[in-house]
N, C-alpha and C. Protein backbone atom coordinates (compact mmCIF):
# COMPACT_ATOMS: atom_id res chain seq x y z
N UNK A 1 4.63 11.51 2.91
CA UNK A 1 4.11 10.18 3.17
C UNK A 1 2.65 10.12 2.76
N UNK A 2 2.12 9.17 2.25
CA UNK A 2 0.99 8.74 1.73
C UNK A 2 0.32 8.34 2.67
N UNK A 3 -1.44 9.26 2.74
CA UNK A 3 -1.85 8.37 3.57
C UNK A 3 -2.06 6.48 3.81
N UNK A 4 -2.55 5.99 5.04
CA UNK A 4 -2.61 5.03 5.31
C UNK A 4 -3.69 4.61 4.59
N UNK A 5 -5.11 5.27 3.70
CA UNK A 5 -6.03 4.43 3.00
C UNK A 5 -5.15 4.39 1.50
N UNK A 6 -3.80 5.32 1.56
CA UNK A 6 -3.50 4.70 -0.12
C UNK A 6 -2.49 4.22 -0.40
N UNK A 7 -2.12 3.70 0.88
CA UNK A 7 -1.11 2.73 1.45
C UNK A 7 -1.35 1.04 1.03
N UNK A 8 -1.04 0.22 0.44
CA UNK A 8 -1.39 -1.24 0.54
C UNK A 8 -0.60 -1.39 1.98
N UNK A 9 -1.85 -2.87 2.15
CA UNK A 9 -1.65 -3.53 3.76
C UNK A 9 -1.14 -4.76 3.30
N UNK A 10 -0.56 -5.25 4.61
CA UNK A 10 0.50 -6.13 4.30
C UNK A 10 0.08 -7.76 3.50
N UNK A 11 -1.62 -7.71 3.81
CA UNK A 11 -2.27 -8.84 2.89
C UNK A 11 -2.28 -8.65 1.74
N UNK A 12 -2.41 -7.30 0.86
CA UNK A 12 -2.32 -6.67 -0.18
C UNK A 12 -0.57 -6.94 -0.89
N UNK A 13 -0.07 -6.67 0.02
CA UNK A 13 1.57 -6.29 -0.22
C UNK A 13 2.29 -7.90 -0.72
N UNK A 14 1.35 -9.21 -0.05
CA UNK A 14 1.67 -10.49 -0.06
C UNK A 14 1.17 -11.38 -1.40
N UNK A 15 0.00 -10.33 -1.45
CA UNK A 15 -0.94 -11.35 -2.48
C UNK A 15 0.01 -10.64 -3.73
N UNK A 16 0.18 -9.81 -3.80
CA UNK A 16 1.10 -9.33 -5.19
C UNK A 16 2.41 -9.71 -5.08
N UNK A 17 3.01 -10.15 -4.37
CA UNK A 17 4.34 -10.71 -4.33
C UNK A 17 4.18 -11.88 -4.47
N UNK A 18 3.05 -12.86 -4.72
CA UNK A 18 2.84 -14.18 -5.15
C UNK A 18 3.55 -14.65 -6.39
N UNK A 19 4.02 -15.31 -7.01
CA UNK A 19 3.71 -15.76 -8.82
C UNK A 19 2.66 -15.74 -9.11
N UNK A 20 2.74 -15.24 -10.43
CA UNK A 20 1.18 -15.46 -11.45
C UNK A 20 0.29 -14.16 -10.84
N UNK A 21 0.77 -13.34 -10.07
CA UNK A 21 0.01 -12.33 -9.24
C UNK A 21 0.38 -10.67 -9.53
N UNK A 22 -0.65 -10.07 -10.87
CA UNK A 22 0.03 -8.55 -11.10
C UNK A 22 1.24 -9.23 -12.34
N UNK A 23 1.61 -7.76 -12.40
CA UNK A 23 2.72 -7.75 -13.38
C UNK A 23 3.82 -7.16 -12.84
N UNK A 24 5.34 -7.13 -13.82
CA UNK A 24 6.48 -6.68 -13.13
C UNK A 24 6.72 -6.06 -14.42
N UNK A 25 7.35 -4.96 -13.96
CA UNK A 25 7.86 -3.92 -15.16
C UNK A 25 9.37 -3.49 -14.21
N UNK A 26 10.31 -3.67 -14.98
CA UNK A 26 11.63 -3.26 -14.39
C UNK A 26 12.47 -2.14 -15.31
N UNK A 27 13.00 -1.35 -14.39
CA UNK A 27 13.96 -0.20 -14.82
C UNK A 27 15.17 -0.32 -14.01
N UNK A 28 15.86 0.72 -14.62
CA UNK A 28 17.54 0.61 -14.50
C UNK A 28 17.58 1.07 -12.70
N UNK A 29 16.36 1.70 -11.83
CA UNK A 29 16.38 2.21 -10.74
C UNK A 29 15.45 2.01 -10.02
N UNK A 30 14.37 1.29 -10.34
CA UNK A 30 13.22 0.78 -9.14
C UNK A 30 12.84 -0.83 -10.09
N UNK A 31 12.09 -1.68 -9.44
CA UNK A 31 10.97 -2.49 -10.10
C UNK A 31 9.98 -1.87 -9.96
N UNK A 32 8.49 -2.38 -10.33
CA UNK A 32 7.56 -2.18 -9.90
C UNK A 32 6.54 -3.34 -10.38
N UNK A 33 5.87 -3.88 -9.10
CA UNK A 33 4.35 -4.99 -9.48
C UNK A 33 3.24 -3.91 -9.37
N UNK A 34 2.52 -4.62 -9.68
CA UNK A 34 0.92 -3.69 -10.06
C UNK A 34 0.38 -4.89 -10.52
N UNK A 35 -0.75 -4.52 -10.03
CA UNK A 35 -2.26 -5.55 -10.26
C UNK A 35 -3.93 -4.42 -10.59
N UNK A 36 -4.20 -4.67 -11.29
CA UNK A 36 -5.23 -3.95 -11.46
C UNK A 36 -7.04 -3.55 -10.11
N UNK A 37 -6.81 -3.10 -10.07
CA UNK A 37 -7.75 -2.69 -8.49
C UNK A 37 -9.03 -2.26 -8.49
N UNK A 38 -9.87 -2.00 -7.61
CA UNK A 38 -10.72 -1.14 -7.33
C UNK A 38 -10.63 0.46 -7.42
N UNK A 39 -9.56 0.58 -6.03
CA UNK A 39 -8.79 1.61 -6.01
C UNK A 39 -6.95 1.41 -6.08
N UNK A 40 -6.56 2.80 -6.14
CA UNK A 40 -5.72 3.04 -6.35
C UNK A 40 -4.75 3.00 -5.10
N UNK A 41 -3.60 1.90 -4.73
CA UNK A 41 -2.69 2.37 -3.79
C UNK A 41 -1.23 1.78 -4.05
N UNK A 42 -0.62 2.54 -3.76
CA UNK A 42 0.86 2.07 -3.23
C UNK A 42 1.45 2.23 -2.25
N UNK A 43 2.52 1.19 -2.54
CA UNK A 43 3.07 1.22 -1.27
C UNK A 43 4.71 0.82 -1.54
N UNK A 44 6.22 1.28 -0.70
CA UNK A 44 7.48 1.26 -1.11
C UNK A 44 7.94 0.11 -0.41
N UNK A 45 8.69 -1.07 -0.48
CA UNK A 45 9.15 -1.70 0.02
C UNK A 45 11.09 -1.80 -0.44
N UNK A 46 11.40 -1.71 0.67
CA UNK A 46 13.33 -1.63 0.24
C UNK A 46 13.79 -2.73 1.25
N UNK A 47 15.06 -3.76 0.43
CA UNK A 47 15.12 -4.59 0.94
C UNK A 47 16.66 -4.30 1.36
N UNK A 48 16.51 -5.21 2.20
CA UNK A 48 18.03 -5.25 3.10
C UNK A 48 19.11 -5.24 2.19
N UNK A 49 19.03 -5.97 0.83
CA UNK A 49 20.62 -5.68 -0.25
C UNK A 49 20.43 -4.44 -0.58
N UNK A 50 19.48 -3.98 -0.32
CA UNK A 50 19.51 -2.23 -1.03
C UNK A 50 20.17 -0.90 -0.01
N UNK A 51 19.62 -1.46 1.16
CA UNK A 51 20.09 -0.76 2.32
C UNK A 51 20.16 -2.06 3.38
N UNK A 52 21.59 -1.86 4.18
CA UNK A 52 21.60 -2.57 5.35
C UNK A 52 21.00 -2.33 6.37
N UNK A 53 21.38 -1.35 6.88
CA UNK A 53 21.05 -0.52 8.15
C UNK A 53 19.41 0.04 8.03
N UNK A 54 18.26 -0.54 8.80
CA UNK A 54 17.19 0.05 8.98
C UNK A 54 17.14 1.74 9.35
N UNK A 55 17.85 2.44 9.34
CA UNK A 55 17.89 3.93 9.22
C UNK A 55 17.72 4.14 7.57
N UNK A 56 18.67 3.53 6.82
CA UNK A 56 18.85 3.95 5.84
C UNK A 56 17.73 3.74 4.85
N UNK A 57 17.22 2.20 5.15
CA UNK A 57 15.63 1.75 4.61
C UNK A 57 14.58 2.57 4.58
N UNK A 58 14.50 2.89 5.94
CA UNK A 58 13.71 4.09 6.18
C UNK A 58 13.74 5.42 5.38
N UNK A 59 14.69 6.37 5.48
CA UNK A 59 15.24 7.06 4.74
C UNK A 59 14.91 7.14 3.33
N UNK A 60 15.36 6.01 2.60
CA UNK A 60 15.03 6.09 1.31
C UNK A 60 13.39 5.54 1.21
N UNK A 61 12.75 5.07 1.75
CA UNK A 61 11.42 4.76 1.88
C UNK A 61 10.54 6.02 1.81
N UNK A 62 11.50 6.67 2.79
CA UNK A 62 10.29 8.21 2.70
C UNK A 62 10.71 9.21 1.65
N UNK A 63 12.20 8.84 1.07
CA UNK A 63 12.15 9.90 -0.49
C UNK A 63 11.61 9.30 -1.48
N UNK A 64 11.45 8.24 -1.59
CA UNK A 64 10.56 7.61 -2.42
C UNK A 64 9.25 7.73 -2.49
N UNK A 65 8.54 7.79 -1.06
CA UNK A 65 6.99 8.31 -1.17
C UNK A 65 6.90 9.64 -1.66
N UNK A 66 8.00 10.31 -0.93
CA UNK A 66 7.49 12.04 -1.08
C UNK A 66 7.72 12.48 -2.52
N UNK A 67 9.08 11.34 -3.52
CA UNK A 67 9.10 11.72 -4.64
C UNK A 67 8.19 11.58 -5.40
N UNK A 68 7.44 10.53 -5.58
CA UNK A 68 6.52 9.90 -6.24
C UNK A 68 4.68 10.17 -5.63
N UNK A 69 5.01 11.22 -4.69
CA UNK A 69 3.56 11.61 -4.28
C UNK A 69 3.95 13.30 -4.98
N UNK A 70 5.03 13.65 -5.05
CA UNK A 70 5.15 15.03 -6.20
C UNK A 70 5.16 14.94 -7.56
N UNK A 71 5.57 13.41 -7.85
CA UNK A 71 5.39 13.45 -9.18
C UNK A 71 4.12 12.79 -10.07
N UNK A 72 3.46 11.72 -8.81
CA UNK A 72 2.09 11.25 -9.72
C UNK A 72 0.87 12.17 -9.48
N UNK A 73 0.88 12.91 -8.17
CA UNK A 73 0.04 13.85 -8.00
C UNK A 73 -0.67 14.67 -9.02
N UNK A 74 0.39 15.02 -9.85
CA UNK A 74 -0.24 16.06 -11.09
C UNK A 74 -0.03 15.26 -12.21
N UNK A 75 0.00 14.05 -12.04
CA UNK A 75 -0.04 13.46 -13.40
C UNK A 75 -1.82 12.50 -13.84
N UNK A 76 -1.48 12.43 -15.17
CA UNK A 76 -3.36 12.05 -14.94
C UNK A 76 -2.86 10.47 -15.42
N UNK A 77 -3.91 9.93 -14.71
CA UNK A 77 -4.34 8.44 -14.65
C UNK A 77 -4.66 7.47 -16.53
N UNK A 78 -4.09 6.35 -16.44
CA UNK A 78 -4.33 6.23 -17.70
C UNK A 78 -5.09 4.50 -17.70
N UNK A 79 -6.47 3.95 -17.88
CA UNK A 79 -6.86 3.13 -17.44
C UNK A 79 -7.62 3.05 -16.24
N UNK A 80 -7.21 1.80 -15.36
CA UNK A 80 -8.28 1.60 -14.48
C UNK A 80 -7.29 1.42 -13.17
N UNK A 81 -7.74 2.00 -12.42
CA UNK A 81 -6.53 1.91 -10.57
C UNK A 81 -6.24 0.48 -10.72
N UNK A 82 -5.01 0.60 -10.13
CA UNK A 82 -4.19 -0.48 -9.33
C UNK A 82 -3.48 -0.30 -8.16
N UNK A 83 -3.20 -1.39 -7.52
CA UNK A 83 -2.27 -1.86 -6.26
C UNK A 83 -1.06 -1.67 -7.25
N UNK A 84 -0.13 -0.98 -6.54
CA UNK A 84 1.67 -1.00 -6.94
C UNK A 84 2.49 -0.95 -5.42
N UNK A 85 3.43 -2.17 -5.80
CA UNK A 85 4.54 -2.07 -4.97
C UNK A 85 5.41 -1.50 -5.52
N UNK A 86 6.59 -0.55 -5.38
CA UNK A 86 7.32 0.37 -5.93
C UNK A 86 8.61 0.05 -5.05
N UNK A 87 9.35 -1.22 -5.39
CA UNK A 87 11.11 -1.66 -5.33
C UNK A 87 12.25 -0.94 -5.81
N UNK A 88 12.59 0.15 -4.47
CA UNK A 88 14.09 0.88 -5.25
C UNK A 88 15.27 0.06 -5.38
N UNK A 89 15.87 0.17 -6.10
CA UNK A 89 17.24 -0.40 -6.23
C UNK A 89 18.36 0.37 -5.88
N UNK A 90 19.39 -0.66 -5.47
CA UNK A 90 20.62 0.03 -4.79
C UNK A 90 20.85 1.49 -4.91
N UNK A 91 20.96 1.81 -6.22
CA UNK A 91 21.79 2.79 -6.78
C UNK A 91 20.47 3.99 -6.21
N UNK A 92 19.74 3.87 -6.24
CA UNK A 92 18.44 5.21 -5.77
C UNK A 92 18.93 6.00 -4.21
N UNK A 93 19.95 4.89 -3.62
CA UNK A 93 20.04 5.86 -2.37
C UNK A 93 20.78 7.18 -2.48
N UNK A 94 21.54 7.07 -3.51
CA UNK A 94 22.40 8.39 -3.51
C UNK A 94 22.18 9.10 -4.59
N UNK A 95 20.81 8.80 -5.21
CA UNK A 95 20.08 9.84 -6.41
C UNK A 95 19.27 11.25 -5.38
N UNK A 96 19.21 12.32 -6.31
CA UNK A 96 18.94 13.48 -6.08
C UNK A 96 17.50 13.24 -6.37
N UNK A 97 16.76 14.35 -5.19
CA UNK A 97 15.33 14.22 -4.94
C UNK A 97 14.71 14.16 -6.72
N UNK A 98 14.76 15.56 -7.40
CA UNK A 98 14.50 15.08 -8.59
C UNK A 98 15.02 14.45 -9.56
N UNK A 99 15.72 13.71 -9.55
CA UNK A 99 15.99 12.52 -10.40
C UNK A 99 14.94 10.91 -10.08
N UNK A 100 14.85 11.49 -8.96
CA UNK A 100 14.27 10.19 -8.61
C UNK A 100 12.96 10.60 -9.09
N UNK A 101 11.91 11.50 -8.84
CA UNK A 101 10.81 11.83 -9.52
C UNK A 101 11.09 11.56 -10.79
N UNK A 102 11.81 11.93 -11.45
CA UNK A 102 12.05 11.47 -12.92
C UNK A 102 11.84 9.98 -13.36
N UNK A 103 12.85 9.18 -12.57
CA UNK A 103 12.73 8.05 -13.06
C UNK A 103 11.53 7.06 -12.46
N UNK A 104 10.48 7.58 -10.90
CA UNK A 104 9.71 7.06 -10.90
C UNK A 104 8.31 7.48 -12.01
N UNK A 105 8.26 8.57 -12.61
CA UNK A 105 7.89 8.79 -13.78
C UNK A 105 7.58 7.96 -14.52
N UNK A 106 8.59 7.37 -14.85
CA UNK A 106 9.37 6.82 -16.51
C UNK A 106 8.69 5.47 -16.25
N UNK A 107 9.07 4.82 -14.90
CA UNK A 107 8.65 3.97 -14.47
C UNK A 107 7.22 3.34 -14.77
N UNK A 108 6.27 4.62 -14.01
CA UNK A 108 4.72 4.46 -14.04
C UNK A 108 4.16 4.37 -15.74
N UNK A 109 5.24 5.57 -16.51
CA UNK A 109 5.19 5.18 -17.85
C UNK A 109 5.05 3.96 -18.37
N UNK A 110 6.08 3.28 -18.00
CA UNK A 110 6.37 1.95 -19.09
C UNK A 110 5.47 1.34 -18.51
N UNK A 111 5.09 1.06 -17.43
CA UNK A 111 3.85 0.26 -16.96
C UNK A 111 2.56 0.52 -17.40
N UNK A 112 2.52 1.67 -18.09
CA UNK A 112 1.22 2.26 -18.83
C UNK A 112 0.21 2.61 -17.29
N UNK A 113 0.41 3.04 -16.21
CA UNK A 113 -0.09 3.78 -15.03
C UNK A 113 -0.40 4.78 -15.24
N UNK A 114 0.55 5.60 -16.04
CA UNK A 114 0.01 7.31 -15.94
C UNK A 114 0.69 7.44 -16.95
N UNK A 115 0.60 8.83 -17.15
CA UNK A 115 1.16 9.44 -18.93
C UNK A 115 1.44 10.64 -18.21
N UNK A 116 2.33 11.73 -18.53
CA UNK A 116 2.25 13.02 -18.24
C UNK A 116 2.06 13.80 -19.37
């Protein structure tokens, strides 16, 4: 889990879920918005069609941080920080820990976030 300063707060989490607010880059296994920042944070949001049951939200909420705090960790920065919300999609609940590092990877890739 990511700390709470590189966490977006829920005013953060709102203003990028606006229209006209950040950009959207989509893959076959997460979305992702991003807006360009000061600093650097994210934060996972999973919605009820993805998981019903708040166990399961949860759940995939925290393989998603822990994947993507192993995989951007050692990756270097490309540009200037941003705010990212990071949207798994259905199919991520029953992906394997590294696959999912993989494709949040690929992800930060196409968004031009990081390079490895």
């Amino acid at each position: 889990m990511l700390k709470k300063r590189d966490r977006l707060t829920t005013k953060e989490i709102e203003s990028l879920s606006r229209p006209g607010q950040g950009k959207s880059v989509h893959g076959a296994l997460f979305s992702l918005r991003f807006s360009p920042s000061v600093r650097a944070k994210l934060s996972v949001s999973v919605s009820k069609k993805v998981a019903a049951r708040a166990v399961d939200r949860n759940r995939l909420r925290r393989r998603v941080y822990a994947a993507a705090e192993a995989t951007i960790g050692g990756a270097k920065r490309s540009g200037q920080p941003a705010f990212v919300l990071l949207m798994p999609k259905k199919e991520c609940a029953s992906l394997p820990f590294d696959r999912l590092g993989a494709e949040i990877g690929a992800i930060f890739q196409k968004a031009g976030l990081f390079h490895q």
